[in-house]
C-alpha atoms as a PDB file:
ATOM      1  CA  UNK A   1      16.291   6.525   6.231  1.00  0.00           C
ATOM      2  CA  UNK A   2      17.092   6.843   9.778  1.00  0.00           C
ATOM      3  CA  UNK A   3      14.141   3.775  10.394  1.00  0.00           C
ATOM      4  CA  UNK A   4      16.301   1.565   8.481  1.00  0.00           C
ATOM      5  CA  UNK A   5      19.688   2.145  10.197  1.00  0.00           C
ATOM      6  CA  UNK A   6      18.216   1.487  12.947  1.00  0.00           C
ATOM      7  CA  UNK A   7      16.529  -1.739  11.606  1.00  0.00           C
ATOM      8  CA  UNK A   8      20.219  -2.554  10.752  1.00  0.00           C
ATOM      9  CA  UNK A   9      21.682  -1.877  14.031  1.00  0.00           C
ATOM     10  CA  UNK A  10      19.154  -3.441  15.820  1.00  0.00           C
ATOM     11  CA  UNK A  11      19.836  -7.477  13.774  1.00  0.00           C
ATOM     12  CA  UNK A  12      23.546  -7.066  13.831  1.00  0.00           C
ATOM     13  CA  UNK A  13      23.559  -6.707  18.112  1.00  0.00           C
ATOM     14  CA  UNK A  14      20.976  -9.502  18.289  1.00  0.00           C
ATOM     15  CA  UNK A  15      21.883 -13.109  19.165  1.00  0.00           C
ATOM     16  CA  UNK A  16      20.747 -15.676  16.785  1.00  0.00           C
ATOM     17  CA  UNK A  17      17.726 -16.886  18.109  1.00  0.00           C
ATOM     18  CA  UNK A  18      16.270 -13.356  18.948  1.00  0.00           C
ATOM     19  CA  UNK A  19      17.471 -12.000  15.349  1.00  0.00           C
ATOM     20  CA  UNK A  20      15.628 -14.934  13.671  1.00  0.00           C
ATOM     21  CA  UNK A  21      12.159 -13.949  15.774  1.00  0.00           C
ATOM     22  CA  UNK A  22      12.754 -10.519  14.665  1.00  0.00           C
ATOM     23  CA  UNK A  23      13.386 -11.105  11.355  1.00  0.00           C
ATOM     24  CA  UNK A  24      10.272 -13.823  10.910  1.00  0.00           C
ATOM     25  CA  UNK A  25       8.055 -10.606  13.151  1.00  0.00           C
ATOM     26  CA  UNK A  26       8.969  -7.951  10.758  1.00  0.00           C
ATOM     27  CA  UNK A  27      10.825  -8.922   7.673  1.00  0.00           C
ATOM     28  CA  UNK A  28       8.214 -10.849   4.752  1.00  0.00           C
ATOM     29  CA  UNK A  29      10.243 -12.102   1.470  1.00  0.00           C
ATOM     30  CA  UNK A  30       8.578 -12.525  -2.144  1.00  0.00           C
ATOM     31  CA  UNK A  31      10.726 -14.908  -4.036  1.00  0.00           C
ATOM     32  CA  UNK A  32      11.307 -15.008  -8.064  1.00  0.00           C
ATOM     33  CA  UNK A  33      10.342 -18.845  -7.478  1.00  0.00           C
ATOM     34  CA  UNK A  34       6.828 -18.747  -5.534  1.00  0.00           C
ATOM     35  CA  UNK A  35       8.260 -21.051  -3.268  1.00  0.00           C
ATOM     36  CA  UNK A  36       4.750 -22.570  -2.002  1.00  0.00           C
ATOM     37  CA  UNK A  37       4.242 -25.877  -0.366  1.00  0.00           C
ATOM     38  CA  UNK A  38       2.526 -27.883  -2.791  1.00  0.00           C
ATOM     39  CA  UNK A  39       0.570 -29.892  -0.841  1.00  0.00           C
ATOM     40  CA  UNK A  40      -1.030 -27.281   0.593  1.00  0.00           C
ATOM     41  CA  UNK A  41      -3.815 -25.302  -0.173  1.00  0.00           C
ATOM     42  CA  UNK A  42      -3.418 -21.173  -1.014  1.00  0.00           C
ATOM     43  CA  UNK A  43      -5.406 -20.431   2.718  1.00  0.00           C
ATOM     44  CA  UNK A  44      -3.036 -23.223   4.306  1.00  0.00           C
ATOM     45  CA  UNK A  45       0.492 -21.762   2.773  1.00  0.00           C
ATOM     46  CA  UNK A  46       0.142 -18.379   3.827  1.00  0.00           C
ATOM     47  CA  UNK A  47      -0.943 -19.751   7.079  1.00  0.00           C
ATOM     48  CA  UNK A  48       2.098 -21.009   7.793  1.00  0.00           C
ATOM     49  CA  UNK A  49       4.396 -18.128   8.844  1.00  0.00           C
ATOM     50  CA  UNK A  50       1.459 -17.277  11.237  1.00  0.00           C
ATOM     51  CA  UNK A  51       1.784 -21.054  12.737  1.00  0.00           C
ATOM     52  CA  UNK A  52       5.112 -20.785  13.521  1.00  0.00           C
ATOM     53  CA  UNK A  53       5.203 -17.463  15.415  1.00  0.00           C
ATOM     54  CA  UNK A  54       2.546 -19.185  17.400  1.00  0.00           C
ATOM     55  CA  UNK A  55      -0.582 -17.990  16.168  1.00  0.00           C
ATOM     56  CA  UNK A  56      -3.509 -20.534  16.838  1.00  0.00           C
ATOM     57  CA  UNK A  57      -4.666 -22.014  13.728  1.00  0.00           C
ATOM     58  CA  UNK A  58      -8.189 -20.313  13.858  1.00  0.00           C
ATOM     59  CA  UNK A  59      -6.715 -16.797  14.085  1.00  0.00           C
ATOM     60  CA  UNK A  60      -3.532 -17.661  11.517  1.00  0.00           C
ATOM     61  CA  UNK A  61      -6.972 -18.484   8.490  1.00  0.00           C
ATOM     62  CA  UNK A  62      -9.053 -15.717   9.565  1.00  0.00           C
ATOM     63  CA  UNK A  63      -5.738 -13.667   9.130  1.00  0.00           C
ATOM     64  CA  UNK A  64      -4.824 -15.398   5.912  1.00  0.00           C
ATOM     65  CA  UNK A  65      -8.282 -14.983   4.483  1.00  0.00           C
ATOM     66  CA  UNK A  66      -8.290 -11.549   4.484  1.00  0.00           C
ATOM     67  CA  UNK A  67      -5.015 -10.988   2.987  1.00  0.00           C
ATOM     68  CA  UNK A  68      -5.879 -13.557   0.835  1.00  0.00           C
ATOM     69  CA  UNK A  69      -8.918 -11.468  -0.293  1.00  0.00           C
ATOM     70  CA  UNK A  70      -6.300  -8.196  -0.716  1.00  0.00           C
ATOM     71  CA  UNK A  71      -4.306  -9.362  -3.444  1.00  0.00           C
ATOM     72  CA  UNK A  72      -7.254 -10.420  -5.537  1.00  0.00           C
ATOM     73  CA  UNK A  73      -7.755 -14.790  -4.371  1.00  0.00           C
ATOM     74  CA  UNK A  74     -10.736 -14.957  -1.988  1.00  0.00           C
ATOM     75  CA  UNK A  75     -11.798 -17.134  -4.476  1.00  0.00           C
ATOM     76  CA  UNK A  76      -8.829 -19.404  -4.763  1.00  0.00           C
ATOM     77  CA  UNK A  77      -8.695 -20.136  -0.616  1.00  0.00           C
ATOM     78  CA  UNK A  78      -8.682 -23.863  -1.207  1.00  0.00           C
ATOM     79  CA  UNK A  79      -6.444 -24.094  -4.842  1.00  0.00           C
ATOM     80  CA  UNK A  80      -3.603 -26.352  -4.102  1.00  0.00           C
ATOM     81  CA  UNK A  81      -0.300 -24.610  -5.947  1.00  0.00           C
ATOM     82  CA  UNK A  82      -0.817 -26.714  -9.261  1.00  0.00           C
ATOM     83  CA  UNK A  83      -4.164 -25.019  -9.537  1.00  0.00           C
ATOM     84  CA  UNK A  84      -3.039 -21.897  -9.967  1.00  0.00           C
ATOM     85  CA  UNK A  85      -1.854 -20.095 -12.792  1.00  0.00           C
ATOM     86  CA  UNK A  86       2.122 -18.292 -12.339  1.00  0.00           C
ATOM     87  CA  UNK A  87       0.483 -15.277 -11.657  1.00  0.00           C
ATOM     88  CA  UNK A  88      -2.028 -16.385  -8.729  1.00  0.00           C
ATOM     89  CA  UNK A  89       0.692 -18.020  -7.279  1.00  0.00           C
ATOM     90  CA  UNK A  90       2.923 -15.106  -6.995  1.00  0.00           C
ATOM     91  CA  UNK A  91       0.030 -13.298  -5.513  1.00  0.00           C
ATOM     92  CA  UNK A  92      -0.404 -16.056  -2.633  1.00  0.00           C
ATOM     93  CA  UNK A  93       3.239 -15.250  -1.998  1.00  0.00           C
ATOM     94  CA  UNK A  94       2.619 -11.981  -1.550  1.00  0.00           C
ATOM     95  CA  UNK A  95       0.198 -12.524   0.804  1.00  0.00           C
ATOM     96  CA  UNK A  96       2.226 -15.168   2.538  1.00  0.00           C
ATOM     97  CA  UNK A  97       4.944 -12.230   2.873  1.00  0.00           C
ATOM     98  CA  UNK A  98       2.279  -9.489   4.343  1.00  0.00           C
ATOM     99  CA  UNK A  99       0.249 -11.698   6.704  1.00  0.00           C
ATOM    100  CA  UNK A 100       2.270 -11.144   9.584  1.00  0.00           C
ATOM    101  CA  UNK A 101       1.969  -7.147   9.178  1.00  0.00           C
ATOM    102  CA  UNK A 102       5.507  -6.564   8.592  1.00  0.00           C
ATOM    103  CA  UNK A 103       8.091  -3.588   8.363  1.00  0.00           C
ATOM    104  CA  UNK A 104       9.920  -4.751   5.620  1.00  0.00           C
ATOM    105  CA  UNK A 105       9.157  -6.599   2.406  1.00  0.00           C
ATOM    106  CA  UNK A 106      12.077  -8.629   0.499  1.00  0.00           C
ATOM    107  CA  UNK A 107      11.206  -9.316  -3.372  1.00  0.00           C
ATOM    108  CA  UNK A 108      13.980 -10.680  -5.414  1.00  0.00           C
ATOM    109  CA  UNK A 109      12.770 -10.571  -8.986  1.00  0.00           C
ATOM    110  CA  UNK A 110       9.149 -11.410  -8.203  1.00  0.00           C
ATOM    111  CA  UNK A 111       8.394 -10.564 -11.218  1.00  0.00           C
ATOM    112  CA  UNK A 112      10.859 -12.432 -13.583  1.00  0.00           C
ATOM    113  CA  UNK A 113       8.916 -15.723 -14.050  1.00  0.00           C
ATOM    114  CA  UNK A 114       5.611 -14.122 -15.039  1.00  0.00           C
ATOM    115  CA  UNK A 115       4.645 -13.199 -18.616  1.00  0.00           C
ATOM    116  CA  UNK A 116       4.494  -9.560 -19.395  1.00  0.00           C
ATOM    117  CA  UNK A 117       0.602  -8.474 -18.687  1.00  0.00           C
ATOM    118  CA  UNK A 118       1.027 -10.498 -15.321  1.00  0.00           C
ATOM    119  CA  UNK A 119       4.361  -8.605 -14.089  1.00  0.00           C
ATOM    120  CA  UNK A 120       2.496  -5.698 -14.532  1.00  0.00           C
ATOM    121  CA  UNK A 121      -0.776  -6.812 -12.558  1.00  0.00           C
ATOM    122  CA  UNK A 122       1.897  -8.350  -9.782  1.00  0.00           C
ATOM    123  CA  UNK A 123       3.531  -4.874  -9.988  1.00  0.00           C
ATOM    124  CA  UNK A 124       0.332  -2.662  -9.817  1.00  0.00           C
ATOM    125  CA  UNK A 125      -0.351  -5.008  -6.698  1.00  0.00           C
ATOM    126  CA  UNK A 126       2.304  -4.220  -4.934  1.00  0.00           C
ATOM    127  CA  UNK A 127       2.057  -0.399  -5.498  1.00  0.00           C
ATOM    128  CA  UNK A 128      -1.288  -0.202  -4.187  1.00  0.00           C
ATOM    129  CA  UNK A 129      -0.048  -2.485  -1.267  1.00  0.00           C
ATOM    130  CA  UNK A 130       2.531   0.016  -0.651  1.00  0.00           C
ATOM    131  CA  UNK A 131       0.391   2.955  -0.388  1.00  0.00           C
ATOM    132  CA  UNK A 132      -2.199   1.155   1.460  1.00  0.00           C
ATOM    133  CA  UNK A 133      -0.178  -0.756   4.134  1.00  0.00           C
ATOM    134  CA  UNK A 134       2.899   1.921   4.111  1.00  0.00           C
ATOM    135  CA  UNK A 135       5.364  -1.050   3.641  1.00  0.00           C
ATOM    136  CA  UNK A 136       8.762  -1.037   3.075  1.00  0.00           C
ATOM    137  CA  UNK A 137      10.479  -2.558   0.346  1.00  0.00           C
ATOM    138  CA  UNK A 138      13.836  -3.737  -0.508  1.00  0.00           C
ATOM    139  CA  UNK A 139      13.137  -4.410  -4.515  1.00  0.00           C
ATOM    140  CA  UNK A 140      15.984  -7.045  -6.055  1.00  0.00           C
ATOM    141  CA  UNK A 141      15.957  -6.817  -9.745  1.00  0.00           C
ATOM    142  CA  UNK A 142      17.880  -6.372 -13.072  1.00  0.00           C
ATOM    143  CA  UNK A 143      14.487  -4.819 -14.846  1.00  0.00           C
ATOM    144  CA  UNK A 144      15.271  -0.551 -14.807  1.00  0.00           C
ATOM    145  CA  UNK A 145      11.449   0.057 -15.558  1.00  0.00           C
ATOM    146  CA  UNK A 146      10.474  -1.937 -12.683  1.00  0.00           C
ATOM    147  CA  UNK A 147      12.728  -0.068 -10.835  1.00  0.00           C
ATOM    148  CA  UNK A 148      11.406   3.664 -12.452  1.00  0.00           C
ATOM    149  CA  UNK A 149       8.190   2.379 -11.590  1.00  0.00           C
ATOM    150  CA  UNK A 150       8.312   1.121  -7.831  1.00  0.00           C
ATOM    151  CA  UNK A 151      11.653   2.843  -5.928  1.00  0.00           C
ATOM    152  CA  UNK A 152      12.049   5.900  -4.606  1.00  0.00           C
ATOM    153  CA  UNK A 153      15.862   5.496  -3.567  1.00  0.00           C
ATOM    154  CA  UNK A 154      17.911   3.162  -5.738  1.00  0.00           C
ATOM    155  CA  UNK A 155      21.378   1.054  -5.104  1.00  0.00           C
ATOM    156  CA  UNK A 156      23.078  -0.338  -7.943  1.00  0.00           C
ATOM    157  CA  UNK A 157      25.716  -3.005  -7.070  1.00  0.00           C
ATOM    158  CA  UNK A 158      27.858  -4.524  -9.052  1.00  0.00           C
ATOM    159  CA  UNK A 159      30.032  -7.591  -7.557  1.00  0.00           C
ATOM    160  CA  UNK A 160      28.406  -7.204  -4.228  1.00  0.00           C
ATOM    161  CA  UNK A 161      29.235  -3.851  -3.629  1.00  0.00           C
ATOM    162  CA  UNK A 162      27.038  -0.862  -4.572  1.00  0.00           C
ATOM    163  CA  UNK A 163      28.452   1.460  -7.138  1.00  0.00           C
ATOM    164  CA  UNK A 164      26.101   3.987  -7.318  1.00  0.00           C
ATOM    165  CA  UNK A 165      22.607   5.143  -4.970  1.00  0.00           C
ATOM    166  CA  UNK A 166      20.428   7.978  -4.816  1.00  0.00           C
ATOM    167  CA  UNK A 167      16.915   9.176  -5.529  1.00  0.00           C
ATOM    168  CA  UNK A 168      15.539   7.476  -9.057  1.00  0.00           C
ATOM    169  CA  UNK A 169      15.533   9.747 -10.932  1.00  0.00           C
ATOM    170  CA  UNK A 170      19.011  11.366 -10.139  1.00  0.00           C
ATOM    171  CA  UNK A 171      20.555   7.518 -10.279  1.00  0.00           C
ATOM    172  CA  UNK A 172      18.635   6.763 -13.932  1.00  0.00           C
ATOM    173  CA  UNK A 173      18.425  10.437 -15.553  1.00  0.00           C
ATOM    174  CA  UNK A 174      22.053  10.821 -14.657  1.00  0.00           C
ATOM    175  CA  UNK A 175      24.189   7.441 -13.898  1.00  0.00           C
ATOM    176  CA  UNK A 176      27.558   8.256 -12.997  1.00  0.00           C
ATOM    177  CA  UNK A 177      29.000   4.105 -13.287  1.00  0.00           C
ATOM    178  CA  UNK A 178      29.656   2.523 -16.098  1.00  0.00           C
ATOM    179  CA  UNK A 179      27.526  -0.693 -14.996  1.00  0.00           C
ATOM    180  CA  UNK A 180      24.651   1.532 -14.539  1.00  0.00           C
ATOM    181  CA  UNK A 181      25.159   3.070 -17.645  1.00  0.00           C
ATOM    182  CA  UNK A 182      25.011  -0.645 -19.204  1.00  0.00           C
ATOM    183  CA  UNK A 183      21.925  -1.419 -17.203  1.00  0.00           C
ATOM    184  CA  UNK A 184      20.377   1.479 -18.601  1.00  0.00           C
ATOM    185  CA  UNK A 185      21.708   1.042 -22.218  1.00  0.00           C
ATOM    186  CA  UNK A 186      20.047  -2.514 -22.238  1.00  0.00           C
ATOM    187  CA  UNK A 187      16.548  -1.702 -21.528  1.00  0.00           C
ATOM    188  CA  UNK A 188      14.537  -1.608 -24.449  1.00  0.00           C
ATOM    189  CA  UNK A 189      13.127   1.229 -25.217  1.00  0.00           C
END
């Protein structure tokens, strides 16, 4: 808790320029859309956030290799984006986010696009990259049992504001808004 306050006190006194190093050092995002240049291979794309903190090109693959080989695609290093299936792609993503070692890790709905098995392969992933690299992450998502499953500490907004936060299971055992309450009603059960 305290960590993150601090994280937030820290980008709002920035200028610009430093706050955008910062962010690009320490913040990784994993986007519903895999967002992945495609004219570039899986080693070469997550690469790239490496290249522009200034990493020479040698150290950025070595770098990208071996998170490459974390999330399951040592075998995929030189699959252009069209190669890969929805799933792999969302994994090269991930790594993309992680191979700078960050703080934080961003995912807004990274698991929307993907059929059912793969959201919970992507999901399993990043639980076991959670416990293993003792990231940080700031979930986005409309899916309760993704939430159940992944968050310790949950904030429910509703028209940009949050409504209602607290520990999981206090927030879903016991919601206390009525748009939680019609989160909670829609999930199939």
């Amino acid at each position: 808790d305290g960590e993150c306050l601090v994280f937030q006190q820290d980008l709002r006194s920035m200028g610009q320029t430093k706050k955008t190093r910062y962010r690009g050092q320490n913040v990784g995002f994993v986007f519903q859309a895999y967002n992945l240049l495609p004219t570039l291979t899986a080693l070469e794309n997550v690469s790239v956030p490496l290249l522009i903190l200034g990493f020479h090109r040698t150290e950025a693959q070595s770098r990208a290799k071996d998170i490459l080989k974390q999330v399951g695609l040592e075998d995929r290093l030189y699959s252009l984006p069209a190669q890969l299936s929805g799933g792999q792609q969302q994994r090269v993503a991930i790594a993309r986010a992680l191979v700078h070692s960050p703080r934080l890790v961003v995912c807004d709905e990274p698991t929307s696009a993907l059929d059912v098995s793969v959201q919970a392969q992507i999901l399993n992933l990043l639980k076991g990259l959670q416990d293993e690299l003792g990231l940080a992450y700031l979930f986005i998502t409309h899916n309760m049992s993704v939430v159940e499953y992944l968050a310790y500490e949950v904030a429910v907004m509703y028209l940009g504001r949050i409504v209602e936060q607290g520990a999981v299971d206090e927030v879903l055992g016991s919601p206390k808004h009525p748009y939680t309450q019609a989160l909670l009603s829609a999930v199939p059960v």
